[in-house]
C-alpha atoms as a PDB file:
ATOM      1  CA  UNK A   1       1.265 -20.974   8.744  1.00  0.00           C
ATOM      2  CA  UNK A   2       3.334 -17.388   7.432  1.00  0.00           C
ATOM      3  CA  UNK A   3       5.934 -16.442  10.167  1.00  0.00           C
ATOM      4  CA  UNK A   4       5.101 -14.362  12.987  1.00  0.00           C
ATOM      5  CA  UNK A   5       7.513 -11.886  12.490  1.00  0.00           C
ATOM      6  CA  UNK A   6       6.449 -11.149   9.082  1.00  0.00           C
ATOM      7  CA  UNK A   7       2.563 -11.106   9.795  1.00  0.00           C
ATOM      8  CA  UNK A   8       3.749  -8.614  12.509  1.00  0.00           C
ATOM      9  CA  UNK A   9       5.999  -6.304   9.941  1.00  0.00           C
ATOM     10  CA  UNK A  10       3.322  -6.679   7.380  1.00  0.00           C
ATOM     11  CA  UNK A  11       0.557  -5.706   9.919  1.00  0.00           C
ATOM     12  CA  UNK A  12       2.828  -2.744  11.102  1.00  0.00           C
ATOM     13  CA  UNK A  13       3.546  -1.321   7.878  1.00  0.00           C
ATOM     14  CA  UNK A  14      -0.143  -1.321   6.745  1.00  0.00           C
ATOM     15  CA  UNK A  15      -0.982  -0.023  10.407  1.00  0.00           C
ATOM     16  CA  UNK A  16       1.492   2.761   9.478  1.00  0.00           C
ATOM     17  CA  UNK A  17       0.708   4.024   6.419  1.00  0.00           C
ATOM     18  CA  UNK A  18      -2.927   4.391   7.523  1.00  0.00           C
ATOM     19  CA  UNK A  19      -1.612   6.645  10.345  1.00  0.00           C
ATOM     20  CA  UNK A  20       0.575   8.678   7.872  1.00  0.00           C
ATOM     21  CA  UNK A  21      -1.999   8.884   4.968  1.00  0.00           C
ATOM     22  CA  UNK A  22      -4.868   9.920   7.568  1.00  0.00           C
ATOM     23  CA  UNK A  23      -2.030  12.142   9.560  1.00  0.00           C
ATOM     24  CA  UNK A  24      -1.472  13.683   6.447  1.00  0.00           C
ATOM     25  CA  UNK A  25      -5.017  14.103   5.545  1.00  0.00           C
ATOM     26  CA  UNK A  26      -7.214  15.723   7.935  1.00  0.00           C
ATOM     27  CA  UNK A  27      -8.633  18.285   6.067  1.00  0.00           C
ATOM     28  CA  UNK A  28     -10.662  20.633   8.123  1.00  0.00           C
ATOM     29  CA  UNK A  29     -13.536  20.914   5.446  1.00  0.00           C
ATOM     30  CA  UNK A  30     -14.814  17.743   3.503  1.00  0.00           C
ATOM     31  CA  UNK A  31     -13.029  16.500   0.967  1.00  0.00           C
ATOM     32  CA  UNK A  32     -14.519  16.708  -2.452  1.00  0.00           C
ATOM     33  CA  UNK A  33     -15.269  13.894  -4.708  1.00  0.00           C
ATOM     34  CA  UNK A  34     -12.102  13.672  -6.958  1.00  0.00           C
ATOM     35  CA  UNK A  35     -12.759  14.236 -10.449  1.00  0.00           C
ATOM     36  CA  UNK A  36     -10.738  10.980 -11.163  1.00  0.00           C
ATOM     37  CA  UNK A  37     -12.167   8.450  -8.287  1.00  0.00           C
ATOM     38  CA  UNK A  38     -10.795   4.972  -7.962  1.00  0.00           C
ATOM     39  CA  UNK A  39     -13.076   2.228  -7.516  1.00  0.00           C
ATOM     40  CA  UNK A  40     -12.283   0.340  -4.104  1.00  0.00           C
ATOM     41  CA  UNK A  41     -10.890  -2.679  -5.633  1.00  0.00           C
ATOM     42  CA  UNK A  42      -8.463  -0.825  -7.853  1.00  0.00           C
ATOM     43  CA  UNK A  43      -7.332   1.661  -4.596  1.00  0.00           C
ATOM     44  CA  UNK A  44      -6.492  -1.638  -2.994  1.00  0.00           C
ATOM     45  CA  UNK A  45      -4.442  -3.186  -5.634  1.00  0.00           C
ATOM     46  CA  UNK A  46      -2.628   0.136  -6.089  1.00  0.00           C
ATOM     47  CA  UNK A  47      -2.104   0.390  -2.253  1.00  0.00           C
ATOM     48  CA  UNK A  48      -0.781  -2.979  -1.911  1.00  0.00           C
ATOM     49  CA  UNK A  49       1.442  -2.556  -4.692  1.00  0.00           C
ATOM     50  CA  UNK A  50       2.751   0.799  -3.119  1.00  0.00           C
ATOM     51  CA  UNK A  51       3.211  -1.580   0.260  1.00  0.00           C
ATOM     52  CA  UNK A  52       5.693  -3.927  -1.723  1.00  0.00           C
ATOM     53  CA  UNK A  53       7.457  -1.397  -3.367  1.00  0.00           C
ATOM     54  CA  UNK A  54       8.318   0.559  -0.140  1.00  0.00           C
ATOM     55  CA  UNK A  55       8.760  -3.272   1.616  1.00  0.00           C
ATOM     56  CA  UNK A  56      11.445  -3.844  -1.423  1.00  0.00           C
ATOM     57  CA  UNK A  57      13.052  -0.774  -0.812  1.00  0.00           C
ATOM     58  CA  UNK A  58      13.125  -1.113   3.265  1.00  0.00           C
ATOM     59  CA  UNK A  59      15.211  -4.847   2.073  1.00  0.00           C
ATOM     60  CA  UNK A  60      17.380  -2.882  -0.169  1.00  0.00           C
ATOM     61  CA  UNK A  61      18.149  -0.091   2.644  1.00  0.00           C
ATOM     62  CA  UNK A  62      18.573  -2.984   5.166  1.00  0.00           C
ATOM     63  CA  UNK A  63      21.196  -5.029   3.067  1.00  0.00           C
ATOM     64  CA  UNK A  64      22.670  -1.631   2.300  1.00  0.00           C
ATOM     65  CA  UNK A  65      21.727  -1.597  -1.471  1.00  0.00           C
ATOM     66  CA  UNK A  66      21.440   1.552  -3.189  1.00  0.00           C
ATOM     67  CA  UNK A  67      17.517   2.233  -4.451  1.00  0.00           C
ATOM     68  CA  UNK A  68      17.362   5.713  -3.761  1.00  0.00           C
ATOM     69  CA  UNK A  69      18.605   6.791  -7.879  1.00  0.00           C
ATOM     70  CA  UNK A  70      15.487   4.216  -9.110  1.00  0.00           C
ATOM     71  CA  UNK A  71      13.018   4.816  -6.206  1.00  0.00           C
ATOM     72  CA  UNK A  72      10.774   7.090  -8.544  1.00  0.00           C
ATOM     73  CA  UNK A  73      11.286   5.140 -11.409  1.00  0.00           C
ATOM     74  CA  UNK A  74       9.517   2.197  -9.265  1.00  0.00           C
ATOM     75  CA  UNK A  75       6.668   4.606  -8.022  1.00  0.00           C
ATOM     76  CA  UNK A  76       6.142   6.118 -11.467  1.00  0.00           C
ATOM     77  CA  UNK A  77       6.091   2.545 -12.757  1.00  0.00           C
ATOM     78  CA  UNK A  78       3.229   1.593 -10.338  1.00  0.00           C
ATOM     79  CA  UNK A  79       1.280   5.247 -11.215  1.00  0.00           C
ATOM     80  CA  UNK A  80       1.862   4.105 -15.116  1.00  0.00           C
ATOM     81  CA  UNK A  81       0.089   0.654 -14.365  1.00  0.00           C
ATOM     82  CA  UNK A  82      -2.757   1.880 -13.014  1.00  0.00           C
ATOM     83  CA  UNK A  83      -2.916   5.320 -15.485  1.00  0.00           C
ATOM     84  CA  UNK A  84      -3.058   7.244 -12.567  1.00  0.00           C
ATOM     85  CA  UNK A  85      -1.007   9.875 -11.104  1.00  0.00           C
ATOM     86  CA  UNK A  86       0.178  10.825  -7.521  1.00  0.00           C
ATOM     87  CA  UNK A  87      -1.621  13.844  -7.196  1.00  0.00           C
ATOM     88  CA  UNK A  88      -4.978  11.385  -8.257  1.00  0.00           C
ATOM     89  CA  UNK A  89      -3.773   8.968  -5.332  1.00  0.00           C
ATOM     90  CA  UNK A  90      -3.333  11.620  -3.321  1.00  0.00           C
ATOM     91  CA  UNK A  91      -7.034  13.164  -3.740  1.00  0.00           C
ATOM     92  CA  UNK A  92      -8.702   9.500  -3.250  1.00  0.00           C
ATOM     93  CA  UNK A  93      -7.078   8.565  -0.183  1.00  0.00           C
ATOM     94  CA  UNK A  94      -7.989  12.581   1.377  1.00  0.00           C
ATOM     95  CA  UNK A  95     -12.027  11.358  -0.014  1.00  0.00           C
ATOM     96  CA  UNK A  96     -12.199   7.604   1.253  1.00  0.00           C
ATOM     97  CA  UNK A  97     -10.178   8.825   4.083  1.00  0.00           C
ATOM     98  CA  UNK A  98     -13.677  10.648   5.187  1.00  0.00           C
ATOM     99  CA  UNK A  99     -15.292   7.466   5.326  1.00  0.00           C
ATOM    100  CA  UNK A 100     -13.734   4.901   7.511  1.00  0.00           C
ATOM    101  CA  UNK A 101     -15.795   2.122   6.938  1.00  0.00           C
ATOM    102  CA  UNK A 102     -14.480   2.221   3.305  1.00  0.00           C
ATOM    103  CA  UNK A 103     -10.832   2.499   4.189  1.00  0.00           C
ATOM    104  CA  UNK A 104     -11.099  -0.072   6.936  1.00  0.00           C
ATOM    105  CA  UNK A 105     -12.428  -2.487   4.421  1.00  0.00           C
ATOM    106  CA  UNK A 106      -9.895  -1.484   1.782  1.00  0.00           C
ATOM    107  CA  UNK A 107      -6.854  -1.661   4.348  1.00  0.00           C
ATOM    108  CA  UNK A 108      -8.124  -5.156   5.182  1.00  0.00           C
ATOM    109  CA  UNK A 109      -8.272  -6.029   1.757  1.00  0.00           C
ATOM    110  CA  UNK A 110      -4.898  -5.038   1.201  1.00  0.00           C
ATOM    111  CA  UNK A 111      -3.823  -6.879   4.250  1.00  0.00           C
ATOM    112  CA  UNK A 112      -5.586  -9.893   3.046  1.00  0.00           C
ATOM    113  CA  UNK A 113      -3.656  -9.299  -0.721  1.00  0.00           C
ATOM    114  CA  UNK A 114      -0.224  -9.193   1.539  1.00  0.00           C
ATOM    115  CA  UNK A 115      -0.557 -12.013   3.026  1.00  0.00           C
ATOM    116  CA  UNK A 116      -1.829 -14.210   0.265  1.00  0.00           C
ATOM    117  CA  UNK A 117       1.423 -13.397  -1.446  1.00  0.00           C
ATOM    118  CA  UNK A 118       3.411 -14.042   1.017  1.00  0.00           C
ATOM    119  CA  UNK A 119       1.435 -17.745   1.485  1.00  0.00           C
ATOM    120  CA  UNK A 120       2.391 -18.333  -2.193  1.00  0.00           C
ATOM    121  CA  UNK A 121       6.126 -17.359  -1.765  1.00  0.00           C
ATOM    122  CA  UNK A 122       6.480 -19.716   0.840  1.00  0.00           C
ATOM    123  CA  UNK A 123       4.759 -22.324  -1.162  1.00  0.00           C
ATOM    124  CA  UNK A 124       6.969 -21.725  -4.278  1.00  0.00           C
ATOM    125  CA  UNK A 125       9.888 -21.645  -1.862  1.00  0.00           C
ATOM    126  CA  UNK A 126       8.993 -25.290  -0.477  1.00  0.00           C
ATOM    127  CA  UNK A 127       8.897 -23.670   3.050  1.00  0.00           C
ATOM    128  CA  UNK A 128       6.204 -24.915   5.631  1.00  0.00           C
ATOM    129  CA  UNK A 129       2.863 -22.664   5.780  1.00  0.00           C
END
């Protein structure tokens, strides 16, 4: 069974970034459909992907690493991956963020995605589940 403590820090993290992303984006008029729009599936890989970047980085700050010269190098690396840019994450989240249901079930998804990894770290690593 994954640690407490790190279900709790994963769980806060994603619980944050859906405050700041929706924080961010309340427009007062609908959102338009972007003219690039991410399929579901693909927003969640990129999302959880942006979660263990920023998780890597949080380490790095914490065991007083410098990231901050190659923390847009990692972003850009993750944009390059999926062929998208910020400015087309940026106009997906502000659409899906009009539908909740959607972005419930995508944050879940990426919660779900989290925590499988973590299961198979702590399998490679020998430690108990």
């Amino acid at each position: 069974m994954p640690e407490p403590n790190a279900l709790t820090r994963i769980g806060l993290l994603v619980v944050f970034a859906a405050i700041l992303i929706t924080a961010c984006g309340t427009p007062k008029a609908r959102q338009a459909k972007p003219k690039v729009l991410i399929s579901q599936n693909t927003l969640t890989q990129v999302l959880t992907d942006v979660h263990l970047v920023e998780a890597a980085m949080n380490m790095r700050r914490n065991n007083g690493q410098e990231f901050e010269s190659q923390k847009n190098a990692i972003f850009d690396s993750v944009f390059v991956h999926y062929s998208i840019t910020p400015q087309i994450l940026e106009d997906n989240l502000l659409y899906y963020n009009q539908q909740p249901q959607i972005m419930e079930k995508v944050y879940q998804d990426v919660i779900d995605s989290l925590m499988s990894l973590q299961k198979n770290l702590r399998l490679d690593d020998g430690m108990p589940r």
